[in-house]
Protein backbone atom coordinates (compact mmCIF):
# COMPACT_ATOMS: atom_id res chain seq x y z
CA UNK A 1 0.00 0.00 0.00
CA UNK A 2 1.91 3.14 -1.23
CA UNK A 3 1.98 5.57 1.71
CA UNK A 4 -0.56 8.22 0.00
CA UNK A 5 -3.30 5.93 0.21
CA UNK A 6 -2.47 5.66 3.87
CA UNK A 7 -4.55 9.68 4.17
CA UNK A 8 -7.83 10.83 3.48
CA UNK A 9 -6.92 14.42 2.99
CA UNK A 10 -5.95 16.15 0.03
CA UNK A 11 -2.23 16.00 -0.77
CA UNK A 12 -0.25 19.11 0.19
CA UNK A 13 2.97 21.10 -1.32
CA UNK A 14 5.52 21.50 0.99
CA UNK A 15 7.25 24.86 1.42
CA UNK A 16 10.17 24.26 3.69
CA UNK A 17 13.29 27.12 4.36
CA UNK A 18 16.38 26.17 4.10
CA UNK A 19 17.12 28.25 7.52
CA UNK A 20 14.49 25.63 8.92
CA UNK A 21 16.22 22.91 7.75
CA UNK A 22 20.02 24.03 9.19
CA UNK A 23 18.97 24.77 12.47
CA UNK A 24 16.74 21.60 12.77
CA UNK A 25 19.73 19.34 11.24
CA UNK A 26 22.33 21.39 13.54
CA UNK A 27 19.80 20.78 16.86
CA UNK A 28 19.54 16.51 16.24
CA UNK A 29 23.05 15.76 15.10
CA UNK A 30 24.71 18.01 17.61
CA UNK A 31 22.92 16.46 20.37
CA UNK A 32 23.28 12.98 19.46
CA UNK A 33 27.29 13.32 18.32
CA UNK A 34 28.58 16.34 20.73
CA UNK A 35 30.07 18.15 17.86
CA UNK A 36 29.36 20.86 15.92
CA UNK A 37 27.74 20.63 12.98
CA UNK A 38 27.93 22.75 9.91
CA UNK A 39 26.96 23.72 6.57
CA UNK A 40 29.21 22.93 3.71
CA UNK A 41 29.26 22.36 0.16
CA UNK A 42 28.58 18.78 -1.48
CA UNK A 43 31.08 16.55 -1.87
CA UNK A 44 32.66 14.93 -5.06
CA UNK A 45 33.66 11.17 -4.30
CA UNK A 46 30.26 9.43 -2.85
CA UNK A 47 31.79 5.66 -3.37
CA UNK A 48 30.72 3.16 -0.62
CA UNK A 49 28.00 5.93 1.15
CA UNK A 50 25.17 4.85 2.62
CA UNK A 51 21.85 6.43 2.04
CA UNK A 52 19.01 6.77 5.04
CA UNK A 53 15.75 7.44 4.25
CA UNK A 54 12.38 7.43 5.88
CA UNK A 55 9.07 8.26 4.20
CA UNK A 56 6.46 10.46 5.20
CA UNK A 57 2.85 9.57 4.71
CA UNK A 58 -0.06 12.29 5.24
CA UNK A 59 -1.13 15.50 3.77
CA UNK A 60 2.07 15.60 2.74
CA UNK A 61 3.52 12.81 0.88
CA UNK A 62 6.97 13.03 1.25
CA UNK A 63 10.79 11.60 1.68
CA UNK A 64 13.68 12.41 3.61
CA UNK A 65 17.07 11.20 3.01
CA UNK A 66 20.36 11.20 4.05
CA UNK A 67 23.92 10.83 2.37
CA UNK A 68 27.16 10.31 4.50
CA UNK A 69 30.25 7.89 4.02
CA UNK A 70 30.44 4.92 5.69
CA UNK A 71 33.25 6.50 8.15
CA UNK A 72 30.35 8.82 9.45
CA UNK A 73 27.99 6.18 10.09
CA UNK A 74 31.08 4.39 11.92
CA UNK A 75 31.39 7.47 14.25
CA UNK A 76 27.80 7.48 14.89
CA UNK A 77 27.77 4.01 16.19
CA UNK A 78 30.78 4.56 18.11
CA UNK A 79 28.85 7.83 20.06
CA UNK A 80 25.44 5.72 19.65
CA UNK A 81 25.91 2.89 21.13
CA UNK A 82 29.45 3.52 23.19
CA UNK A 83 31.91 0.92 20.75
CA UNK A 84 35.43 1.37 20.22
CA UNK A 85 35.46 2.36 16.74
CA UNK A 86 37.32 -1.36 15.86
CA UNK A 87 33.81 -2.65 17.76
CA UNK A 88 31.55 -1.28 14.63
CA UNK A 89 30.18 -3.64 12.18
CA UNK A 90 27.92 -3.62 9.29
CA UNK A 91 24.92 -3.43 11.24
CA UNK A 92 25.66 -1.62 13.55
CA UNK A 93 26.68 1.56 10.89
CA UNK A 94 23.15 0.77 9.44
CA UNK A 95 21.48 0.70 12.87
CA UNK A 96 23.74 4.13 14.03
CA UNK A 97 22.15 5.64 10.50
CA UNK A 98 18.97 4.66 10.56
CA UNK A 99 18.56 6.37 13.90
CA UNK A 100 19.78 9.39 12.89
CA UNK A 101 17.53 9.30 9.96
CA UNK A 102 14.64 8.70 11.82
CA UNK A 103 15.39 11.57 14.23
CA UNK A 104 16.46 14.30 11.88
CA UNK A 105 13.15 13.19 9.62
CA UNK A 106 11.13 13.14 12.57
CA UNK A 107 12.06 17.05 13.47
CA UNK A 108 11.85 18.17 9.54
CA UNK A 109 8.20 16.56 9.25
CA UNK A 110 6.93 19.14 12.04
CA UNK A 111 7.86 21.98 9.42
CA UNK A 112 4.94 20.67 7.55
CA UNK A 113 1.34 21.40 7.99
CA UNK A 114 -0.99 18.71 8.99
CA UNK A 115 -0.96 14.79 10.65
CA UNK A 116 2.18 13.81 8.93
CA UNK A 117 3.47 10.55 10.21
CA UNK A 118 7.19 8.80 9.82
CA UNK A 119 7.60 5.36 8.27
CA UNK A 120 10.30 3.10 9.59
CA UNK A 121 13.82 4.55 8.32
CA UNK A 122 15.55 2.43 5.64
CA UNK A 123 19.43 2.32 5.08
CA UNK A 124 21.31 0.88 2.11
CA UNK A 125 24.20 1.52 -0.16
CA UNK A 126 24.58 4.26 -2.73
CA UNK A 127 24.09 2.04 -6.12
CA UNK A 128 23.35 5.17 -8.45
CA UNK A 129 24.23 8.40 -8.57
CA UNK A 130 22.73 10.58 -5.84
CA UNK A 131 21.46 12.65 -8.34
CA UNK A 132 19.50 9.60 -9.96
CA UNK A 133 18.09 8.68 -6.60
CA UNK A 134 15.12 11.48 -7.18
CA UNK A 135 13.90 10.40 -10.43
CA UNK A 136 9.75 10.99 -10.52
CA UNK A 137 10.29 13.53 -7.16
CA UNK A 138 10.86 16.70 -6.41
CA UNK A 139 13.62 17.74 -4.65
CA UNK A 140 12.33 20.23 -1.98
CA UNK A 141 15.64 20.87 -0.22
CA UNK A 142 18.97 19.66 -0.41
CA UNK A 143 21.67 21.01 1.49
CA UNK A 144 25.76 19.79 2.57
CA UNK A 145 26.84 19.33 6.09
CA UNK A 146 30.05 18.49 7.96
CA UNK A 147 30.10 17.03 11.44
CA UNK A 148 32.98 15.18 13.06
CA UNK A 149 34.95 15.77 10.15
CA UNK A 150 32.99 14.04 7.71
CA UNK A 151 30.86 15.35 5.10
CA UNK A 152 26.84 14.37 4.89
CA UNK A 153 23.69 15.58 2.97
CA UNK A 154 19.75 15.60 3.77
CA UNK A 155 17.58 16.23 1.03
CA UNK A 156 13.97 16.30 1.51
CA UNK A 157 11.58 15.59 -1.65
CA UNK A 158 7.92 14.83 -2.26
CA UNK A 159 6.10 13.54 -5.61
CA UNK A 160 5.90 15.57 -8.78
């Protein structure tokens, strides 16, 4: 059942500020890692990154997603779930993601109007382009971030 079907009322356009977006990011991946976070520019190499997303379903049908490289999610398991960074496996850098998905999508959902609820996060590898990944969608917002050295993007989208 595709997560539109899931509301009775009538689909909404989002109209979401970037400003929104930075301090919301900034807030959740601050308080989870203990480092600063900030806003960069996007990064060329994406090889081996992992992509979190979590869907929206409501008023306002839409997707949030998250870039980073796989030595971000690392850190995030390490501060997550208190491993020595030789401690971190596979699913535990999915887990560590996933979480951090769900938050940060959580937070951006409330700059939407109406009953807006989060489906379960999702993590896998980057197979196509990033660029590619938004075929049939609109991209809303997409902004670059760097926190604990690393480089990571959220983009939000919805259907159209």
């Amino acid at each position: 059942m595709s997560t539109e079907a899931l509301s009775t009322e009538a689909p909404i356009n989002a109209q979401i500020e970037d400003a929104d977006v930075e301090e919301l990011v900034a807030m959740v991946w601050e308080s989870v890692i203990g480092e600063p976070v900030y806003q960069t520019g996007p990064e060329g190499d994406r090889s081996g990154w992992l992509v979190g997303t979590v869907d929206v379903a409501g008023p306002w049908p839409g997707e949030i997603a998250i870039l980073a490289p796989t030595a971000l999610a690392d850190h995030l398991a390490v501060v997550l779930f208190a491993l020595d960074a030789d401690q971190v496996t596979e699913a535990d850098r999915t887990d560590a993601l996933g979480e951090l998905t769900n938050m940060t999508g959580g937070n951006l959902k409330a700059l939407v109007e109406g009953s807006n609820q989060l489906g379960l996060p999702e993590v896998s590898q980057l197979t196509t382009g990033w660029d590619e990944a938004v075929k049939g969608r609109t991209v809303l917002v997409e902004m670059w971030f760097s926190a604990a050295g690393h480089s990571f993007s959220v983009r939000i989208t919805q259907p159209g």
